[in-house]
C-alpha atoms as a PDB file:
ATOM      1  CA  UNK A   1       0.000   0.000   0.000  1.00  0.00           C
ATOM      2  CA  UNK A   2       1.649   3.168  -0.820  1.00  0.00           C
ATOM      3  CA  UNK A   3       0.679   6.980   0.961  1.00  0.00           C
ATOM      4  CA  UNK A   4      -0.246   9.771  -1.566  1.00  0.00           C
ATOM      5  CA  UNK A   5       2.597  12.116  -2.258  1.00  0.00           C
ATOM      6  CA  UNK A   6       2.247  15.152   0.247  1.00  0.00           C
ATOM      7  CA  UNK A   7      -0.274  13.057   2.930  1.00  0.00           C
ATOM      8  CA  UNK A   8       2.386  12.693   5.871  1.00  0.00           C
ATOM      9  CA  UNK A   9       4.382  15.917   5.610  1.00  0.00           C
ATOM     10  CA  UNK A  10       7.799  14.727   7.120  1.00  0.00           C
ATOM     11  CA  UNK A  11      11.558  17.358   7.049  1.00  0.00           C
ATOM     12  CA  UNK A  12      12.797  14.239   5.345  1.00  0.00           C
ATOM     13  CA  UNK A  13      13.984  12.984   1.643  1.00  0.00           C
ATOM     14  CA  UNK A  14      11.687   9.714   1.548  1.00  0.00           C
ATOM     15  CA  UNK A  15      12.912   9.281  -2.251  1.00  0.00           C
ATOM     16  CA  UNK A  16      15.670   7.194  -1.757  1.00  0.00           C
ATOM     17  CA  UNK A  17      15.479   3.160  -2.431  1.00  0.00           C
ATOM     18  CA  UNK A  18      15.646   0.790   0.030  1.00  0.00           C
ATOM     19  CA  UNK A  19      16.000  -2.186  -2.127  1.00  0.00           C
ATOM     20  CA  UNK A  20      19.314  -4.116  -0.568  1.00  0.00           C
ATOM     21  CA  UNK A  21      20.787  -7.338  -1.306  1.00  0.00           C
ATOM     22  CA  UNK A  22      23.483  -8.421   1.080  1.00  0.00           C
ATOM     23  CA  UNK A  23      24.484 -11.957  -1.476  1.00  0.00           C
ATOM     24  CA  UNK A  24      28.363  -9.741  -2.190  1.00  0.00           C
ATOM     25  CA  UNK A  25      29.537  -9.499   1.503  1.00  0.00           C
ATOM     26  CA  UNK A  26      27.983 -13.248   2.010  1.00  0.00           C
ATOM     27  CA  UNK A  27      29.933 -14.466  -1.124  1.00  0.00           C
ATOM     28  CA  UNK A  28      32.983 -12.483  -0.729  1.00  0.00           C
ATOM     29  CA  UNK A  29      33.466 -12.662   2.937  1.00  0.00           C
ATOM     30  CA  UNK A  30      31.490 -14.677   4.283  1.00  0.00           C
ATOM     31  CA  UNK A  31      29.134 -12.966   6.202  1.00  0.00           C
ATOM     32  CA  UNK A  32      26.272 -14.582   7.962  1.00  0.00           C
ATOM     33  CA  UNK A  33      23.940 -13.531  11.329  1.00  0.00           C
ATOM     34  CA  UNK A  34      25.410 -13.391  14.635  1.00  0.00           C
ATOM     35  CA  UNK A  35      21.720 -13.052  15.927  1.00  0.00           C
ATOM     36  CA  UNK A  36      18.682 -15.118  14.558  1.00  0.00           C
ATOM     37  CA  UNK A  37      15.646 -12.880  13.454  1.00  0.00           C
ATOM     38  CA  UNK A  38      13.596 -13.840  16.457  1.00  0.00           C
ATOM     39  CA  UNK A  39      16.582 -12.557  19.121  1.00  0.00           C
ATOM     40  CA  UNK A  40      17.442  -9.529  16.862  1.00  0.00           C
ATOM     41  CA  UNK A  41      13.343  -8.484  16.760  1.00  0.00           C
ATOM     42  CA  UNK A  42      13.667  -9.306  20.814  1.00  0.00           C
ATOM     43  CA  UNK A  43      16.398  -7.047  21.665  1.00  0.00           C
ATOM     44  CA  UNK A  44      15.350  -4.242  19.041  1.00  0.00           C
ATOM     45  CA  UNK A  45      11.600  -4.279  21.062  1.00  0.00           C
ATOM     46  CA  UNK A  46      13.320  -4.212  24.586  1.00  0.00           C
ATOM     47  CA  UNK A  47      15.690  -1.461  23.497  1.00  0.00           C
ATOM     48  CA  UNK A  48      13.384   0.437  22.068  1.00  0.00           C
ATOM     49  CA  UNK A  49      11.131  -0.490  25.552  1.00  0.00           C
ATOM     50  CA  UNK A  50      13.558   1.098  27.594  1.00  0.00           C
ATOM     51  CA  UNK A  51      14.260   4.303  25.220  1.00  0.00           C
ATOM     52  CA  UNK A  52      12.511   7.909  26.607  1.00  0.00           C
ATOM     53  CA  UNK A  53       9.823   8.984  24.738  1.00  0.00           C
ATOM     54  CA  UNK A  54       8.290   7.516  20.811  1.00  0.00           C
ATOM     55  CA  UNK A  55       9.712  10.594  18.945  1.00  0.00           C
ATOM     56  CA  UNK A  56      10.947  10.853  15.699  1.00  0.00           C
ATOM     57  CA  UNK A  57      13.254  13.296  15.103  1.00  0.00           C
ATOM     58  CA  UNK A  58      11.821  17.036  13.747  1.00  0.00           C
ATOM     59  CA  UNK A  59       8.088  15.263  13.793  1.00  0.00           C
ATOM     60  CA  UNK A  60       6.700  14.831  17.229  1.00  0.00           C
ATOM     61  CA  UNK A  61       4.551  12.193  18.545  1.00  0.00           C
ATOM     62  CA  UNK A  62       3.565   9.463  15.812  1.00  0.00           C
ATOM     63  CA  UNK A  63       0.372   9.479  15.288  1.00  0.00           C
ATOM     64  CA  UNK A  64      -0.766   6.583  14.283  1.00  0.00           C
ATOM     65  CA  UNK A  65      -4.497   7.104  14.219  1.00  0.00           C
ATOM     66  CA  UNK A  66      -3.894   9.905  11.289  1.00  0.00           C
ATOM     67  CA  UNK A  67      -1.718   7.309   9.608  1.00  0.00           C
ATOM     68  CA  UNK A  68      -4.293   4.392   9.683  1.00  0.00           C
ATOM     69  CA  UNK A  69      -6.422   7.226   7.915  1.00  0.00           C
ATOM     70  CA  UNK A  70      -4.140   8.071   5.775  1.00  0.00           C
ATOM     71  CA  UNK A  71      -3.844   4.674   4.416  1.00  0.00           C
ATOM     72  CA  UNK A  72      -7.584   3.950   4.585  1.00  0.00           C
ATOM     73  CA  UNK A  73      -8.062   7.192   2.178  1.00  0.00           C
ATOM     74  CA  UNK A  74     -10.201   8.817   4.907  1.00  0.00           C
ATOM     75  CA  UNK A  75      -7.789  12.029   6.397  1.00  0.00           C
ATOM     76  CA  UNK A  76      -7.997  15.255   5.025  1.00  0.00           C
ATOM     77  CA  UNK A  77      -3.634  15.842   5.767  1.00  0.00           C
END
């Protein structure tokens, strides 16, 4: 699902791609997980548990109510 151009305003370049593909450092050096996905996704939720306040940076609160609108194509942002 993508957002409208212009419905979140955020003070950030959202342009950039995020496609990644990590297959050269695997083949070339032989890079592999020193975490599984489950313990990384643990210790990312009780870091971010234990961090003061759910800012962004330059946005303020989340609101995620306005985003769920957003996406359902019923906010007028």
């Amino acid at each position: 699902m993508t957002v409208p151009e212009g419905r979140i305003p955020v003070p950030f370049n959202m342009s950039q791609s995020l496609d990644t593909d990590s297959g050269r450092i695997r083949r070339e050096l032989g890079y592999t997980e020193s975490l599984s996905q489950e313990d990384g996704l643990r210790r990312t939720i009780e870091w971010e548990r234990t961090q003061p306040g759910a800012e962004a940076p330059g946005i303020g609160l989340l609101d995620y109510v306005e985003e769920d609108a957003i996406l359902a194509g019923e906010s007028q942002a």
